[in-house]
Protein backbone atom coordinates (compact mmCIF):
# COMPACT_ATOMS: atom_id res chain seq x y z
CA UNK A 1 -14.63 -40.81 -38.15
CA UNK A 2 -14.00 -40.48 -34.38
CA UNK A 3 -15.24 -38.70 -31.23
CA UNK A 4 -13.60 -36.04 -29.14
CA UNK A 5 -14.75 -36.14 -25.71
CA UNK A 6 -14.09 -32.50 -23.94
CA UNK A 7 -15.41 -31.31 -20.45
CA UNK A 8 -14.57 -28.16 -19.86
CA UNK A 9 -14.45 -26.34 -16.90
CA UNK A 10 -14.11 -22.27 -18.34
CA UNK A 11 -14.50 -20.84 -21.46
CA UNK A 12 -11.14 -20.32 -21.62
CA UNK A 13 -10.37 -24.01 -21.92
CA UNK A 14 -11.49 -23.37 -25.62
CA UNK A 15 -8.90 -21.65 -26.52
CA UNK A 16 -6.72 -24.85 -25.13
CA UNK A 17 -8.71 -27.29 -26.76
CA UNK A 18 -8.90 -25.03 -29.99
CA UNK A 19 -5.23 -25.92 -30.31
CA UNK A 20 -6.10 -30.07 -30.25
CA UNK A 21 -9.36 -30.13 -32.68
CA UNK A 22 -8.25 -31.03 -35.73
CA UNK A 23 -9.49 -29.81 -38.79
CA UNK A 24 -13.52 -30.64 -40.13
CA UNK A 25 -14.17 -31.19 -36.15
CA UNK A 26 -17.97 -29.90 -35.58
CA UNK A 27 -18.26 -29.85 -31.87
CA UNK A 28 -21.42 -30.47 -29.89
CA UNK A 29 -22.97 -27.76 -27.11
CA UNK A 30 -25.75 -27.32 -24.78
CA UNK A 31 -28.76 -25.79 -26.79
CA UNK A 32 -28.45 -22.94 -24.02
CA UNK A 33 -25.52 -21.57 -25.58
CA UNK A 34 -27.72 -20.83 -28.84
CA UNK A 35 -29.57 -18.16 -26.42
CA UNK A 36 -26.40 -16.31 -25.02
CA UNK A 37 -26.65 -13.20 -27.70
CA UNK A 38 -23.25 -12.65 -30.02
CA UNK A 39 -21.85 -16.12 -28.39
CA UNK A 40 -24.68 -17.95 -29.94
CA UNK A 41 -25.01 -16.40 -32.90
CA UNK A 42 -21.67 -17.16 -33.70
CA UNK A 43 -21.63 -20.39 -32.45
CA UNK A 44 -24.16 -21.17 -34.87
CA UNK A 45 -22.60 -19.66 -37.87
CA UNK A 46 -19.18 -21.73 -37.38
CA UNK A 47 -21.70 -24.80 -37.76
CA UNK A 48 -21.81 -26.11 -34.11
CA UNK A 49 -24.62 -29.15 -33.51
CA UNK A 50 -26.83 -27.86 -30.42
CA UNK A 51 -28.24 -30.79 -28.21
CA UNK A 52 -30.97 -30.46 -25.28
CA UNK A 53 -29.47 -32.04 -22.56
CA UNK A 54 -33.31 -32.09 -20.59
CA UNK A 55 -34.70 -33.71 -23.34
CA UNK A 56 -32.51 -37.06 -23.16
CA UNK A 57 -34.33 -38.85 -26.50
CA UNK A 58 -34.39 -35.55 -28.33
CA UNK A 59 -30.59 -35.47 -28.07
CA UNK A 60 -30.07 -38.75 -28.80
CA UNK A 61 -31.77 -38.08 -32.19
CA UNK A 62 -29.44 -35.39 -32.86
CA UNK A 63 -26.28 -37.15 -32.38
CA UNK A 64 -27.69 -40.43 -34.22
CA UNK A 65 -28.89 -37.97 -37.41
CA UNK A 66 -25.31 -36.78 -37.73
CA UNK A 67 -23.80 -40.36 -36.79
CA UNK A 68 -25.99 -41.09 -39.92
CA UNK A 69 -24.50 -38.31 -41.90
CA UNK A 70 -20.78 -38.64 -40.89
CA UNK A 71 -21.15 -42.25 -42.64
CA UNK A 72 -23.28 -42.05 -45.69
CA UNK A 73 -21.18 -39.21 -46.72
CA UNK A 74 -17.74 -40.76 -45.45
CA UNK A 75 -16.96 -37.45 -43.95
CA UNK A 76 -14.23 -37.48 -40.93
């Protein structure tokens, strides 16, 4: 398993970045995003892992749960 580390500036540096994320790659977004309409919604159909960057311990949670997950079920 490994991390990919992306700041983007635009949302057209997705379609850059689309072209480096290798397959199986969930990414991680602001829970904001979840509110934007047709953006959200699809963003949470592909399977995207929300965080809340104001709540610092609630996202830590998040990315430890799937941490957990990526190992117990060896998944890269």
């Amino acid at each position: 398993p490994y991390v990919i580390v992306c700041n983007h500036q635009a949302s057209l540096d997705l379609l850059g970045m689309v072209e480096f994320i290798p397959d199986r790659c969930v990414p991680i977004a602001k829970k904001e995003l979840m509110y934007m309409g047709t953006v959200g919604w699809a963003c949470w159909l592909t399977g995207i892992i929300f965080i809340d960057r104001h709540k610092r311990e609630d996202a830590i949670d998040v990315i430890s749960q799937t941490a957990r997950t990526i190992r117990r079920e060896n998944v890269r």
